[in-house]
C-alpha atoms as a PDB file:
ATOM      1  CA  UNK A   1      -0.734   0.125  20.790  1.00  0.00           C
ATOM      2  CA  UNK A   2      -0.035  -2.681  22.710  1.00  0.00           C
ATOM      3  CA  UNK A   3       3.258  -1.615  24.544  1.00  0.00           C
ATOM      4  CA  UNK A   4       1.957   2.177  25.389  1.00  0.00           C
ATOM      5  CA  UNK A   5       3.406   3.475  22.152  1.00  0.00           C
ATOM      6  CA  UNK A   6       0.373   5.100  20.432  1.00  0.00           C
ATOM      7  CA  UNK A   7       1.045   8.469  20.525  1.00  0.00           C
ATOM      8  CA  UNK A   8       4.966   7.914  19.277  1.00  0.00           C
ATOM      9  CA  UNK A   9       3.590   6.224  16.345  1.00  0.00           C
ATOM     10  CA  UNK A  10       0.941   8.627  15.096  1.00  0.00           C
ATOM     11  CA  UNK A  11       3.505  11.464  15.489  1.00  0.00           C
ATOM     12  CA  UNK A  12       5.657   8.885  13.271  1.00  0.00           C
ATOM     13  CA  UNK A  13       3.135   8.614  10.797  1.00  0.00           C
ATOM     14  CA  UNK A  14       2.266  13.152  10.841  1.00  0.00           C
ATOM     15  CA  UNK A  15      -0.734  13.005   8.534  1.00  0.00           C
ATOM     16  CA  UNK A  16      -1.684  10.035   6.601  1.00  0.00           C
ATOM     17  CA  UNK A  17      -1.864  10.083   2.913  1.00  0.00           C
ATOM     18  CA  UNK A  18      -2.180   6.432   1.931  1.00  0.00           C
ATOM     19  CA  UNK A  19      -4.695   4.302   2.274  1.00  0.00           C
ATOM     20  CA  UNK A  20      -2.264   2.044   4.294  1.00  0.00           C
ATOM     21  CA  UNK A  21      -1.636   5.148   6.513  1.00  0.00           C
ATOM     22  CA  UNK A  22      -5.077   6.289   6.942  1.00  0.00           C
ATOM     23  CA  UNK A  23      -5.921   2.634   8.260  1.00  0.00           C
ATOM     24  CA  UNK A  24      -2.849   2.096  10.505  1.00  0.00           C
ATOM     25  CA  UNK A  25      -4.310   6.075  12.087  1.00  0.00           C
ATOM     26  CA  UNK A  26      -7.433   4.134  12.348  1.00  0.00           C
ATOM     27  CA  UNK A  27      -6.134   1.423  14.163  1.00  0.00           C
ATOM     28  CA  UNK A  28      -4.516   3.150  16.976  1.00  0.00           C
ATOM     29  CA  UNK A  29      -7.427   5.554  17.206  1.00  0.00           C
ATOM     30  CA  UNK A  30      -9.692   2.631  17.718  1.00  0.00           C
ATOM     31  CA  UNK A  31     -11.875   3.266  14.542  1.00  0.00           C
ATOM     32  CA  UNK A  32     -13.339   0.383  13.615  1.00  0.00           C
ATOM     33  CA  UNK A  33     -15.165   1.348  11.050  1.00  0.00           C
ATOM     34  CA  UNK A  34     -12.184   3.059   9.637  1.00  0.00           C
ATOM     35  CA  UNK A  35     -10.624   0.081   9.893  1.00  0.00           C
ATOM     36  CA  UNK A  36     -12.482  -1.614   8.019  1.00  0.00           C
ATOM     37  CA  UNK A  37     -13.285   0.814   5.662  1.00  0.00           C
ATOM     38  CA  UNK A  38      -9.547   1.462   4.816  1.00  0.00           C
ATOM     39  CA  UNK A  39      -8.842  -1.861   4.920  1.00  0.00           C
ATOM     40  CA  UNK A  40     -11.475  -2.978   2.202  1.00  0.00           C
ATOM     41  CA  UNK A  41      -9.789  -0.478  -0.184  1.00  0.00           C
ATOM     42  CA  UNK A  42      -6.706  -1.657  -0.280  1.00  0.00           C
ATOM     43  CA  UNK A  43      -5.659  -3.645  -3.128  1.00  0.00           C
ATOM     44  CA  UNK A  44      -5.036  -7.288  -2.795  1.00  0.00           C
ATOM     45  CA  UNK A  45      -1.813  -8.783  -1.544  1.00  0.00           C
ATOM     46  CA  UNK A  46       0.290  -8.528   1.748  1.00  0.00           C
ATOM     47  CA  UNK A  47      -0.881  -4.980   2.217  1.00  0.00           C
ATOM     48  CA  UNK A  48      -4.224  -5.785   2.729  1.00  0.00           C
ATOM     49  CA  UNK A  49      -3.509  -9.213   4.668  1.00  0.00           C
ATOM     50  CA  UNK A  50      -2.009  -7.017   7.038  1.00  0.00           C
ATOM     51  CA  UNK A  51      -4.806  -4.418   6.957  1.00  0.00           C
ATOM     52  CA  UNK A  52      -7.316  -7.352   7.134  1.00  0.00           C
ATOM     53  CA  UNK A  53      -5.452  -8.781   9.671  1.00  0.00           C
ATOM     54  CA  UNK A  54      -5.394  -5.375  12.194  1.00  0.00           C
ATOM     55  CA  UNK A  55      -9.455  -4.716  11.621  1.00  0.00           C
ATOM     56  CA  UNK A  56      -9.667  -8.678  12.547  1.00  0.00           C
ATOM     57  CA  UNK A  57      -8.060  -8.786  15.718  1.00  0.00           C
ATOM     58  CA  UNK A  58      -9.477  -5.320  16.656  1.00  0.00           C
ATOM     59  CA  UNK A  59     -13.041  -7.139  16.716  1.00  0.00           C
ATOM     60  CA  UNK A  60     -11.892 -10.251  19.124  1.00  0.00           C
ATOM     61  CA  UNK A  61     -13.946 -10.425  21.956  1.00  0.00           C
ATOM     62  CA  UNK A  62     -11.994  -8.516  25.249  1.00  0.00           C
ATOM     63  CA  UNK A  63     -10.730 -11.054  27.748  1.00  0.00           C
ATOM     64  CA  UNK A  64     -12.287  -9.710  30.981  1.00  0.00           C
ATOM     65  CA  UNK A  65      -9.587 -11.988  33.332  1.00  0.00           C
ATOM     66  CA  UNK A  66      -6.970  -9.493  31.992  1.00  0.00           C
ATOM     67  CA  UNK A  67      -8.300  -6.608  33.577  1.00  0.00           C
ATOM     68  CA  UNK A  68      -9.473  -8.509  37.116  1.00  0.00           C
ATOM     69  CA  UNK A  69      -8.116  -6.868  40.353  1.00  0.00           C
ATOM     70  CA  UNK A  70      -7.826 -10.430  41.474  1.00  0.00           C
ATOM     71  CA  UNK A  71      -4.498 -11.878  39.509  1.00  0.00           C
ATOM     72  CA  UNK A  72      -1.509 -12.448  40.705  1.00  0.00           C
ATOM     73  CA  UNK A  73       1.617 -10.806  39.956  1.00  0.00           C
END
């Protein structure tokens, strides 16, 4: 995901069988509507704060400035 770990964590997770799974898969795949499909089926508590949470920041808007050829560093 965020620190170039992607493919360590879907070998982690082999083939999903939860619905917890199956949306995590989604999530690094970039499947939004996965996401949110997955997400919307999993019972209520932290589990699906956390799935909510994932499809949520998955549909911020994409800061262009962090992909500029122009900043400093």
């Amino acid at each position: 995901m965020l620190l170039g770990l992607r493919p360590a964590a879907l070998q982690v997770l082999g083939e999903p069988k939860t619905l917890e799974e199956k949306e995590l898969v989604a999530v690094l795949n970039g499947n939004q509507p996965d996401v949110d499909l997955y997400s919307s089926q999993i019972k209520p508590g932290i589990k699906r704060l956390i799935a909510k949470l994932d499809a949520n920041y998955r549909k911020r808007p994409i800061n262009p400035s962090l992909f500029s050829e122009s900043r400093a560093g």
